[in-house]
Protein backbone atom coordinates (compact mmCIF):
# COMPACT_ATOMS: atom_id res chain seq x y z
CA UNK A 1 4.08 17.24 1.02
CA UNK A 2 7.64 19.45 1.19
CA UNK A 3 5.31 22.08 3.02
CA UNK A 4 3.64 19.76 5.56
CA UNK A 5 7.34 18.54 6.33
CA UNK A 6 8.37 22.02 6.92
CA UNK A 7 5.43 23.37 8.80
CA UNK A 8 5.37 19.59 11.21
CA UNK A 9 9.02 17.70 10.81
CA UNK A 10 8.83 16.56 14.03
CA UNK A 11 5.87 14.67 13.55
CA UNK A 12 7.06 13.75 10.11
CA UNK A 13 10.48 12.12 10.90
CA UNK A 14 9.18 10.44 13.96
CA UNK A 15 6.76 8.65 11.45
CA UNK A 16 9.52 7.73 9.35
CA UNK A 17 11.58 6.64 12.50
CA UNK A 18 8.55 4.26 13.16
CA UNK A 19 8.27 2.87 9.54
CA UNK A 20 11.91 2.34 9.13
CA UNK A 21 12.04 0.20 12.69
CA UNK A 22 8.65 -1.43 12.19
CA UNK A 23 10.34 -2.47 7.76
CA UNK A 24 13.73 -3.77 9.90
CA UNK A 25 12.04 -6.00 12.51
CA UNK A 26 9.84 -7.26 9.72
CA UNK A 27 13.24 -7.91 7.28
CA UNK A 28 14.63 -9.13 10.64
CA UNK A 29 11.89 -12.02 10.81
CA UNK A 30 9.10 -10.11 11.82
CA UNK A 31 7.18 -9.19 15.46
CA UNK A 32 4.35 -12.17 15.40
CA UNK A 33 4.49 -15.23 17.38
CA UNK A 34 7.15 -16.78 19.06
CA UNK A 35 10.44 -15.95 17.00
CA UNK A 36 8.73 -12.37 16.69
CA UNK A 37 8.80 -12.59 20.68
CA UNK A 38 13.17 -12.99 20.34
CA UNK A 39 13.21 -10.87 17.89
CA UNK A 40 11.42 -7.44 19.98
CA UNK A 41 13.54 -8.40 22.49
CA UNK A 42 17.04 -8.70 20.86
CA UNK A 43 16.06 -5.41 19.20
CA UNK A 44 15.01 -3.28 22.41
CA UNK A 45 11.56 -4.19 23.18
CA UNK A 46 10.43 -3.53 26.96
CA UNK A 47 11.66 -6.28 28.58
CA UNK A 48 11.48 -6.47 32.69
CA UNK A 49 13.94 -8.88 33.71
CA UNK A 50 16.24 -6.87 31.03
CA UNK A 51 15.81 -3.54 31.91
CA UNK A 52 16.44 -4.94 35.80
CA UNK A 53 19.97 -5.81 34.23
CA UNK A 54 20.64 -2.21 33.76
CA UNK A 55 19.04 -2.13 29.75
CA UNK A 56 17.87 1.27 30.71
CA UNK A 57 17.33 2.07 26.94
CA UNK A 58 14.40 -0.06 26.65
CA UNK A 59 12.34 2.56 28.07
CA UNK A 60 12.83 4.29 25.01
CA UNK A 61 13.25 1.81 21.84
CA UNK A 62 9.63 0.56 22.46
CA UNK A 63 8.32 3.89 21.19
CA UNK A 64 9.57 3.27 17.99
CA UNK A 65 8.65 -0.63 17.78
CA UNK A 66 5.31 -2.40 17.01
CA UNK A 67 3.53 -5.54 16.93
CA UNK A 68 2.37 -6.51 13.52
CA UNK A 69 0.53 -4.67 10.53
CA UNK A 70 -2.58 -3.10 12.84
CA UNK A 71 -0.44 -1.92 15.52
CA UNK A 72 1.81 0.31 13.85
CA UNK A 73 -1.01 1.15 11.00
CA UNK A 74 -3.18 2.01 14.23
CA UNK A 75 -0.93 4.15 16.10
CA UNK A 76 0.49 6.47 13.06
CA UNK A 77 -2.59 7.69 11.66
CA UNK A 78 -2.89 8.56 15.54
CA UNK A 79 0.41 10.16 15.52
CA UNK A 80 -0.54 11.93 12.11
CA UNK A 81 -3.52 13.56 13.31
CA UNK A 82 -3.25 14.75 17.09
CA UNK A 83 0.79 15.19 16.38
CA UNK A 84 0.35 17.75 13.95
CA UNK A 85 -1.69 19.60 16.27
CA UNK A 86 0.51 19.85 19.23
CA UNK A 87 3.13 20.42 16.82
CA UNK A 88 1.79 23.77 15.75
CA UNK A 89 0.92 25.20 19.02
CA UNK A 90 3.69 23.70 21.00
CA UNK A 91 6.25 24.02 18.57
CA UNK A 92 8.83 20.94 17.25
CA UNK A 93 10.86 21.01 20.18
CA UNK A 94 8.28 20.94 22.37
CA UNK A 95 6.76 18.58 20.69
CA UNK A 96 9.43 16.24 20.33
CA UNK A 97 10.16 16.49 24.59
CA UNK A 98 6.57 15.63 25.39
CA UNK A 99 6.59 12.63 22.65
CA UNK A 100 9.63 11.35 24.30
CA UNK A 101 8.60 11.93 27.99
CA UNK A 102 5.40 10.68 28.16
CA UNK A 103 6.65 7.52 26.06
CA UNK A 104 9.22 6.88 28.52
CA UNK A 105 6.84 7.03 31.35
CA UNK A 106 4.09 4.70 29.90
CA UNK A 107 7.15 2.24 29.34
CA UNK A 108 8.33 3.01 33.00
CA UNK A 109 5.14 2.14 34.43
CA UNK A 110 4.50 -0.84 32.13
CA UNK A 111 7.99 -1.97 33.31
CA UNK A 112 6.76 -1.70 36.76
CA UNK A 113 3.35 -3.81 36.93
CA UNK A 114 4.25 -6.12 34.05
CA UNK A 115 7.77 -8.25 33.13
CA UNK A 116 5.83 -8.57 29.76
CA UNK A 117 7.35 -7.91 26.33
CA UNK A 118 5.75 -4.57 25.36
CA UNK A 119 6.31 -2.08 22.51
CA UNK A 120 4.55 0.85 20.64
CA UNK A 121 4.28 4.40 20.40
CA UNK A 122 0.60 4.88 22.05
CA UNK A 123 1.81 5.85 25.13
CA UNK A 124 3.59 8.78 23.62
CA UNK A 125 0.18 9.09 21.22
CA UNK A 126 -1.81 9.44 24.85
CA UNK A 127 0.43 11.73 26.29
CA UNK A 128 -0.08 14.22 23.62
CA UNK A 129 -3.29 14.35 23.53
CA UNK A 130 -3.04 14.38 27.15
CA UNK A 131 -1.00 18.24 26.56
CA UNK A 132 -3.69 19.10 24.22
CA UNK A 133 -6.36 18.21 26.38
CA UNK A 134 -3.98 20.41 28.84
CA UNK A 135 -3.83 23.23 26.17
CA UNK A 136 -7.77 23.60 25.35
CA UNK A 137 -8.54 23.82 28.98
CA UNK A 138 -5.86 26.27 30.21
CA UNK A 139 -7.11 28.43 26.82
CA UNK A 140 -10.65 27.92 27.52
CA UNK A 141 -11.48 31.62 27.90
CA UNK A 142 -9.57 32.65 24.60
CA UNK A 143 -10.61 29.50 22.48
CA UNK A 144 -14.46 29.82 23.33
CA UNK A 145 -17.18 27.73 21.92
CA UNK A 146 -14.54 26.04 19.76
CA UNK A 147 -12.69 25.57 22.06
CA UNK A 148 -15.00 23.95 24.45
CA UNK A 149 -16.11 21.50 21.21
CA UNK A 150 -13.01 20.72 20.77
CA UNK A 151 -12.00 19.72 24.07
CA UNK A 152 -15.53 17.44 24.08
CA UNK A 153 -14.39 15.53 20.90
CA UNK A 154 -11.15 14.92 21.79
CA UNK A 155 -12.23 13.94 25.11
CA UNK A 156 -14.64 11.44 23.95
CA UNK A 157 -11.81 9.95 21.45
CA UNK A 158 -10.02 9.24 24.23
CA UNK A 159 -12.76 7.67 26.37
CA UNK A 160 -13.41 5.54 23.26
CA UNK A 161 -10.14 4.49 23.30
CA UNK A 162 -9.86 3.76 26.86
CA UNK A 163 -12.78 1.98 27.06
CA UNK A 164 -12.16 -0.44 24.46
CA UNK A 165 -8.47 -0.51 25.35
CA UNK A 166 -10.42 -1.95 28.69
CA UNK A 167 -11.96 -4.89 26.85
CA UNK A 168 -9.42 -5.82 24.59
CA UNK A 169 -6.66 -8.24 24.76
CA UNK A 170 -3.17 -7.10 24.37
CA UNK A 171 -3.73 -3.48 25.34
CA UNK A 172 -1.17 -1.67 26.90
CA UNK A 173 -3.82 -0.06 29.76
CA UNK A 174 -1.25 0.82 31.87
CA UNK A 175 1.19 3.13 29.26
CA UNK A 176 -1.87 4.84 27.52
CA UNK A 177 -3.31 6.02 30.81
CA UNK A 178 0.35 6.86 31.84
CA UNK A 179 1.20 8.77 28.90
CA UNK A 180 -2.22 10.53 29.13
CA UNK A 181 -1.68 11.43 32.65
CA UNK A 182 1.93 13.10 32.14
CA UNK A 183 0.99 14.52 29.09
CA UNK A 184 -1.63 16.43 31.12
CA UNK A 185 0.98 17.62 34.21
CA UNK A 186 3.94 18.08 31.30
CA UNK A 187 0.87 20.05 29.29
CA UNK A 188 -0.07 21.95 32.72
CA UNK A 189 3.58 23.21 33.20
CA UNK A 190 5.05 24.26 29.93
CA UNK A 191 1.79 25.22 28.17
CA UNK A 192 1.23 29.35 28.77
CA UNK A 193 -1.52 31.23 27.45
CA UNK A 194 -1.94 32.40 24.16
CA UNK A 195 -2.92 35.36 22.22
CA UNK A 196 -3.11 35.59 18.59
CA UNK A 197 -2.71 32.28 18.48
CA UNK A 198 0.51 32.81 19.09
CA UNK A 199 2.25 32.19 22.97
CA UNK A 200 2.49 35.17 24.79
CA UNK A 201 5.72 36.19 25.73
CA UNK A 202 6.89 35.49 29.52
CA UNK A 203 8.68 38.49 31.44
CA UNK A 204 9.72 41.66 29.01
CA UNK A 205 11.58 39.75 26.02
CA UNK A 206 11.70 36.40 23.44
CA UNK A 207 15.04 35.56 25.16
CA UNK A 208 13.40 35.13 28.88
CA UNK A 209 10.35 33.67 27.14
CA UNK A 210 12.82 31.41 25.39
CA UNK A 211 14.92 30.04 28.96
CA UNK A 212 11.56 30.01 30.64
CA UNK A 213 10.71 27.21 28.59
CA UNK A 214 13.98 25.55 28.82
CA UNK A 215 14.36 25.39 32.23
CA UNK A 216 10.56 23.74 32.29
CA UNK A 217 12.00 21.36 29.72
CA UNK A 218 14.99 20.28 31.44
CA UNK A 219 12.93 20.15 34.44
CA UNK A 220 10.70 17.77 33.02
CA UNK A 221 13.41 15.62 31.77
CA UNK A 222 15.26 15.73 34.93
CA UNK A 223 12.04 14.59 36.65
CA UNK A 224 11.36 11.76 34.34
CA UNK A 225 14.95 10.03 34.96
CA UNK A 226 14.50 10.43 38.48
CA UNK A 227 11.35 9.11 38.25
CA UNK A 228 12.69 6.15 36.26
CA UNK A 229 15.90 5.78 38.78
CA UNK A 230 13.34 5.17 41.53
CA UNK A 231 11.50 2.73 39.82
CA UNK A 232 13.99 0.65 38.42
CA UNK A 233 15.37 0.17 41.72
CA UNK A 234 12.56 -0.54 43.32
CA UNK A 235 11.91 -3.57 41.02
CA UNK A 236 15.47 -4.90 41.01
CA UNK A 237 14.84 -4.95 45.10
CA UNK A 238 11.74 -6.48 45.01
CA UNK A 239 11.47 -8.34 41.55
CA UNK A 240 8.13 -9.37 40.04
């Protein structure tokens, strides 16, 4: 256990981050029914009319929140299995910026069709397999046959998902196809090539590889808040 914590903490503490919310709310009074309702929201649910108010930091809270027993049981052993992956070919700081991104822009769009109470981290879940998806197709040469089977299962995972997602009640649509669809352009723009399953190094050293990649991260942050100014005040304009 000590070594899988080493080899994937981000993916380790943001589980723990999501057990220790999900064991408050439910000390709290719980996430169910209608005092579950007041409670998501006093504790930083997605909340429309809120967020119009200038609660900006509901676009992020939600990520760590969840709506009873299934949803949060649901969602980790999602997180567990395709986080660990991007984890060890994007790294934990990568990692952690495309978790956070692509959580914040399901909840942005959410926030933007729907004044609903919403919470969860399958937005963020999407989104990376969204830059893993991104990563098996821009390694396609290298990766080969398993590569190729490997972008076909997790492809029809999340068509599975989707699909039922379609037909279900209660299903955030609207942040998993979100976070699936920036993970993809985030995945597109940071990702580079690989060799020896290792990233090959941009320009003629590890220190321009290394501000290469920052200056797509910051990029991509900068993006997102602009993305979520705009849309904010849009909505407090025109209401729902």
């Amino acid at each position: 256990m000590l070594n899988e914590l080493k080899l994937h903490p981000g993916t380790y503490y943001i589980f723990l981050a999501n057990i220790i919310a999900y064991l408050f709310l439910e000390y709290k009074g719980g996430t169910e029914g209608i005092y579950g309702q007041i409670n998501l929201i006093k504790y930083g649910a997605r909340y429309g009319p809120a967020i119009i108010q200038g609660e900006w930091w509901r676009l992020i809270v939600p990520i760590f929140l969840h709506i009873g027993i299934f949803h949060i049981f649901t969602n980790l052993i999602g997180l567990l299995i395709i986080g660990r992956i991007v984890e060890n070919f994007f790294g934990t700081i990568g990692y952690v910026v495309v978790y956070f991104l692509t959580g914040i822009i399901g909840n942005i769009c959410s926030f933007y069709f729907s004044p609903n109470i919403g919470a969860g981290a399958s937005g963020a879940i999407f989104g990376l397999f969204g830059t893993y998806i991104a990563y098996l197709l821009i390694n396609r040469s290298y990766l080969g046959r398993v590569g190729k089977d490997m972008l076909l299962s997790v492809l029809f995972i999340v068509l599975i998902n989707i699909f039922f997602g379609l037909f279900s009640n209660g299903i955030d649509n609207t942040a998993h196809f979100c976070g699936l669809i920036s993970g993809l352009i985030i995945g597109f723009y940071i990702i580079p090539n690989i060799k020896n399953h290792r990233f090959r190094w941009v320009g003629n050293s590890k220190v321009s590889f290394f501000y290469s990649q920052l200056f797509r991260y910051l990029l991509c942050i900068f993006v997102t808040y602009v993305f979520a100014v705009i849309i904010v005040n849009i909505k407090s304009n025109s209401g729902y």
